[in-house]
Each structure stands twice: as structure tokens, then as C-alpha cells.
Protein backbone atom coordinates (compact mmCIF):
# COMPACT_ATOMS: atom_id res chain seq x y z
CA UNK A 1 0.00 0.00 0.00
CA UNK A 2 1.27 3.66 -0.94
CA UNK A 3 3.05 5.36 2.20
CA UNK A 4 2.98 9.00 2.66
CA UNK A 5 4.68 10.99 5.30
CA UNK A 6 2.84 14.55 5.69
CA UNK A 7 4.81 16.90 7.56
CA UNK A 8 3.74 20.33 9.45
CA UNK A 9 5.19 23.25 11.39
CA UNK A 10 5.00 24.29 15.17
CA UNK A 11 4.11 28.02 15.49
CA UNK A 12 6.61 30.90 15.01
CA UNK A 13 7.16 34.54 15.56
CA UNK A 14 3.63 35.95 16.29
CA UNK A 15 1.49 33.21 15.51
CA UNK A 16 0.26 31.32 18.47
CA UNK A 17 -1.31 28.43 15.61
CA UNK A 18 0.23 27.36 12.53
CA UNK A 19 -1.95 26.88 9.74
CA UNK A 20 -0.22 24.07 8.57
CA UNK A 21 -0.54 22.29 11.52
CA UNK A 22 -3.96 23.15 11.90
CA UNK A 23 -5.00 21.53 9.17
CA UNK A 24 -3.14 18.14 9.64
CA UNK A 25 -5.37 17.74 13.15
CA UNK A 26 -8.52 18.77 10.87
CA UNK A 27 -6.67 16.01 8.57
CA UNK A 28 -6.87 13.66 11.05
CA UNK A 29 -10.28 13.67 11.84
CA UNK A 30 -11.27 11.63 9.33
CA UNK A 31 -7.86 9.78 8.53
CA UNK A 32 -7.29 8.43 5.49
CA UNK A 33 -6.82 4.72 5.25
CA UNK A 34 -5.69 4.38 1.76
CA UNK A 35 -2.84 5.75 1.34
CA UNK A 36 -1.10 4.57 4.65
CA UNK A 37 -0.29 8.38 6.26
CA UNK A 38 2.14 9.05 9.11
CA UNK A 39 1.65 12.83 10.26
CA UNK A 40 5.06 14.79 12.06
CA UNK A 41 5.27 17.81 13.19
CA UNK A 42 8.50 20.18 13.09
CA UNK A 43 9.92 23.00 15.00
CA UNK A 44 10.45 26.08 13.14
CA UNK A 45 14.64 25.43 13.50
CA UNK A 46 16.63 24.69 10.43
CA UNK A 47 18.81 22.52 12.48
CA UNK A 48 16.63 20.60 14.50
CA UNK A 49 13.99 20.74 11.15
CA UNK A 50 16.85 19.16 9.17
CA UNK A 51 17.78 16.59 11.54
CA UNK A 52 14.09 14.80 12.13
CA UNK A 53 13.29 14.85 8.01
CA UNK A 54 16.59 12.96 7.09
CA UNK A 55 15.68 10.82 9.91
CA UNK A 56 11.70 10.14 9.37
CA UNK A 57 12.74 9.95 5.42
CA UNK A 58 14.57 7.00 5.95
CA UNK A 59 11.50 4.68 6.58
CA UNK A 60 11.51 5.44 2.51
CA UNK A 61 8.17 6.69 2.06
CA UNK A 62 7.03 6.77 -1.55
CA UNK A 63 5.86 10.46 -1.26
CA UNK A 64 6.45 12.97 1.30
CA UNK A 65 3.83 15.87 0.82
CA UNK A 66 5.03 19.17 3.01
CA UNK A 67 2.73 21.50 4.24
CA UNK A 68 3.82 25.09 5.88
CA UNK A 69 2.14 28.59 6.58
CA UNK A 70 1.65 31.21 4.11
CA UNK A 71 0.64 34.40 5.67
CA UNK A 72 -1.24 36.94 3.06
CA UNK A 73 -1.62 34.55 0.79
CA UNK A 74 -5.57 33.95 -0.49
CA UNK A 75 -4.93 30.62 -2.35
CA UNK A 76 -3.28 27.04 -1.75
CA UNK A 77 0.41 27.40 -3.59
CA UNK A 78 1.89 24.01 -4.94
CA UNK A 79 5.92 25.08 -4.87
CA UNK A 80 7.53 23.63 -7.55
CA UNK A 81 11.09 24.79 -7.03
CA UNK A 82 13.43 24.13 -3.71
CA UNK A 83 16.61 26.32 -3.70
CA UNK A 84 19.74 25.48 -2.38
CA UNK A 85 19.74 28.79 -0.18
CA UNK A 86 18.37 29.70 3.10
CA UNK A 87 18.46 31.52 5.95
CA UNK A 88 16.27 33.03 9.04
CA UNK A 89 13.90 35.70 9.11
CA UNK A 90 15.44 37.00 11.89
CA UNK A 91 18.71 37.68 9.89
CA UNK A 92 17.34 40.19 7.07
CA UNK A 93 20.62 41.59 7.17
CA UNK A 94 22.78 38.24 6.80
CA UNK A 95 23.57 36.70 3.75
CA UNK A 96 21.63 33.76 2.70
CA UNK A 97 23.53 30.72 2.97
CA UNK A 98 23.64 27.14 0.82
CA UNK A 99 21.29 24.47 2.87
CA UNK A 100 23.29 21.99 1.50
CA UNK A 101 27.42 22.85 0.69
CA UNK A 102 27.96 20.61 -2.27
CA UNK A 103 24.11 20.13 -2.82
CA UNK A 104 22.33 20.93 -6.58
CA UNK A 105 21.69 24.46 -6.87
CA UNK A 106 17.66 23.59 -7.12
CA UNK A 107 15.30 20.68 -7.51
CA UNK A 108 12.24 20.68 -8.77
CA UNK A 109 9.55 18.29 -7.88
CA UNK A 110 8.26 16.15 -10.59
CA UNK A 111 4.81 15.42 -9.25
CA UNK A 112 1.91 16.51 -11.57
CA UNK A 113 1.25 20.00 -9.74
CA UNK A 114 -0.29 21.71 -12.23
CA UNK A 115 -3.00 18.87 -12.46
CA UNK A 116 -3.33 18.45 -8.68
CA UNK A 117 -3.85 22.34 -8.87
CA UNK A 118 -7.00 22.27 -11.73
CA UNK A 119 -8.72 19.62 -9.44
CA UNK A 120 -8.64 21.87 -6.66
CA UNK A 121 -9.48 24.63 -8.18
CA UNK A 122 -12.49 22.53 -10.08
CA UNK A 123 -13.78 21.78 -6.51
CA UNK A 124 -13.89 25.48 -5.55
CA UNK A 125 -9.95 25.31 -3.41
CA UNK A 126 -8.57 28.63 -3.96
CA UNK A 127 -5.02 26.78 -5.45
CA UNK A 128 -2.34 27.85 -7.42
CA UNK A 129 1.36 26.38 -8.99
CA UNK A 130 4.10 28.54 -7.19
CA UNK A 131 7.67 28.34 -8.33
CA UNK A 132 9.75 29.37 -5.75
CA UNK A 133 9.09 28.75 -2.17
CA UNK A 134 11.05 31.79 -0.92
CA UNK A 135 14.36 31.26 1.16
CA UNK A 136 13.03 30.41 4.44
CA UNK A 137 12.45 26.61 6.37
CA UNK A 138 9.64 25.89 3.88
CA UNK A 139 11.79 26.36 0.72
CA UNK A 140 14.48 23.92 2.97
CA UNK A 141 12.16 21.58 3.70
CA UNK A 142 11.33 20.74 0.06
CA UNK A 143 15.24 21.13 -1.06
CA UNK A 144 16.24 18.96 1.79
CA UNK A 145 13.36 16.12 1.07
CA UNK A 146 14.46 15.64 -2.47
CA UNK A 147 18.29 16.01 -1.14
CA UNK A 148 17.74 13.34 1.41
CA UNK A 149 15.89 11.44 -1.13
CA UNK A 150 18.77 11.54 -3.41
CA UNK A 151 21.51 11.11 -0.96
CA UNK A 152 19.50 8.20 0.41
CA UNK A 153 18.37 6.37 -2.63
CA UNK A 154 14.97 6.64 -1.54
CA UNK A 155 11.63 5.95 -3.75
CA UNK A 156 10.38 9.12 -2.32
CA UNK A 157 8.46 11.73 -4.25
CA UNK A 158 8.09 14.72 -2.83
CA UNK A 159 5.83 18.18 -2.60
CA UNK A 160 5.33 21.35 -0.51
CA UNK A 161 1.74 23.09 -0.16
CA UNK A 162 1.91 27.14 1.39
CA UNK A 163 -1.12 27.08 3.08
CA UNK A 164 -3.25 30.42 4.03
CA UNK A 165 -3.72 31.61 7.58
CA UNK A 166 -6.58 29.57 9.43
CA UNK A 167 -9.79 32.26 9.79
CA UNK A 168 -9.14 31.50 13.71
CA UNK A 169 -5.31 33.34 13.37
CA UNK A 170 -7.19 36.41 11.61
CA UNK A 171 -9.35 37.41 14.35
CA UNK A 172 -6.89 39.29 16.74
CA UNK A 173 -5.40 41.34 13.47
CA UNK A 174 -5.20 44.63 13.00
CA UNK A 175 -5.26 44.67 9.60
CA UNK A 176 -7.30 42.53 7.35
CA UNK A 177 -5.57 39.45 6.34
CA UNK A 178 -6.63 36.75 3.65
CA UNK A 179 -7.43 33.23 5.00
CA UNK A 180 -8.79 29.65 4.47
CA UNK A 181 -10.50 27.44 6.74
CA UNK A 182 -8.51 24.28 7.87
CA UNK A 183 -11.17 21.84 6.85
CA UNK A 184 -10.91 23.75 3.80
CA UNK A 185 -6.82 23.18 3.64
CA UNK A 186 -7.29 19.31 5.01
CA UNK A 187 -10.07 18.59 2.21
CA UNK A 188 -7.46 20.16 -0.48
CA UNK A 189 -4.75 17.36 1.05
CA UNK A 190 -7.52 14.65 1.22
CA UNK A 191 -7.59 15.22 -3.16
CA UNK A 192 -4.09 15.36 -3.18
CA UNK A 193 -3.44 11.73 -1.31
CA UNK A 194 -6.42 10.20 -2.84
CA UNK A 195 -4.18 11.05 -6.58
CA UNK A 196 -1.02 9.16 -5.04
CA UNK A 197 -0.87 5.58 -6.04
């Protein structure tokens, strides 16, 4: 049976929730049993964030489907493209660094995104294809999964979703802020594992 490890992030800066994370417990709900789904969920470190995906990816799932936060964004984003460059939003003025010294300079996952994407946005998911996933952990996370992947001579194929803010981390804003419920984020994931096979 198809194994899938789904991956989400621990709240940072501001943000007492993560979105991502918020919508792997609305995942869970109403687990999948087809495909076979093992959920983790990261600290917002690139060390520590590094360290527990080469370890989990060693059980060589066949797809590892990422899922991170997205702030003022309206719409689901598929990223297409991990860099090899990175560094913390708490260093604006540091130089971005290489995640990986003698890594690729980018990989690009070869998952049908673009499809995935049209049956979203068929079923009324805000969803677009992305193709760059910025510089921070989330662009790391899908660089390092098809690194480790590589490195490892894994089967593993794998995929990062930005999500939007939850409507719950909108409410205590200032400012206006776009958002998507979680059920609305989990049912987007639900399509996108029932397409793995």
C-alpha cells in the first residue's frame, strides 16, 4: 500500500497556531486509510527541522507531501522549485547561505502540480502552482526532502503546499488578512493523497 509521510510546522514569531498544523489535526479527523499516512510535526529550527526529516525519510516513504504557513496569501500554492539557499527571518541583514554545501543548486519536484492544482481549483480550493518557495524553512524543507531522497536512494516523491492563515489566526489582526479554513486546507490534502498511487 502507498506510504505517505505529511509533515507540518510548530508556530513561530507571532502566531500562536500554525496553519499548517492546523489543518493536519482537521486532517486527522477523518484519517485516510488508503494511502497509509504518518503525520510529524516540526519545529520552526533549520537545524533541528533538518535533523528529524533525514531521519523520518529513511523509513523510505514513496511520497512525502510538506505543508507550511503562508501568511497573506488567499490561495493554496503548490511550490515547484526548492533552492539550495536559506536563511532566518530574523537575519534580514545576513547573507543567505547554501542548505546543502555541495548540494544541486535547485530541484524541482516532478509530481503533476499543475494537475493536482485544476482539481482543486475545479472543486472550488482557492489553489495555485508557485515556483519558488522563498528562502526560508519551507523552501528547505522541500530542497532537503528531495536532497535526502537523493543522498539516500529513496523511492520518495516529494511536494510542498503554502497554506493560508486559518480564519481563527485572523481574528486578533489589526489589519485585514486573507485566510482559508482548515477543513478547507485538510479537504485540499484529502484530493491530493487520494491522486497518489
Amino acid at each position: 500500500m502507498t506510504s505517505v509521510l505529511i509533515t507540518a510546522f510548530e508556530p513561530y514569531d507571532r502566531w500562536r497556531e500554525n496553519s499548517s498544523w492546523l489543518c493536519l489535526l482537521e486532517l486527522t479527523r477523518e484519517r485516510p486509510t488508503d494511502p497509509v499516512i504518518t503525520t510529524r510535526r516540526y519545529p520552526v529550527d533549520f537545524q533541528a527541522a533538518k535533523e528529524k526529516l533525514a531521519q523520518d525519510l529513511k523509513t523510505n516513504y514513496d511520497y512525502a507531501i510538506h505543508l507550511g504557513q503562508a501568511p497573506r496569501n488567499a490561495a493554496i500554492r503548490l511550490e515547484a522549485i526548492g533552492l539550495n539557499v536559506g536563511g532566518s527571518c530574523s537575519e534580514a541583514n545576513e547573507p543567505l547561505r547554501p542548505l546543502v554545501a555541495d548540494g544541486p543548486v535547485a530541484y524541482r519536484s516532478d509530481l503533476p502540480l499543475a494537475d493536482w492544482t485544476a482539481k482543486l481549483r475545479s472543486a472550488g480550493i482557492p489553489a495555485q502552482v508557485s515556483h519558488h518557495a522563498g528562502t526560508y524553512l519551507c523552501n528547505a524543507m522541500l530542497y532537503w526532502s528531495h536532497y535526502y531522497s537523493q543522498q539516500f536512494a529513496l523511492r520518495t516523491r516529494s511536494a510542498f503546499l503554502h497554506l493560508p492563515l486559518d480564519v481563527s489566526q485572523t481574528l486578533a489582526e489589526r489589519e485585514e488578512m486573507p485566510s482559508l479554513p482548515a477543513a478547507i486546507s485538510a479537504a485540499a490534502v484529502r484530493m491530493i493523497l487520494a491522486e497518489l498511487r
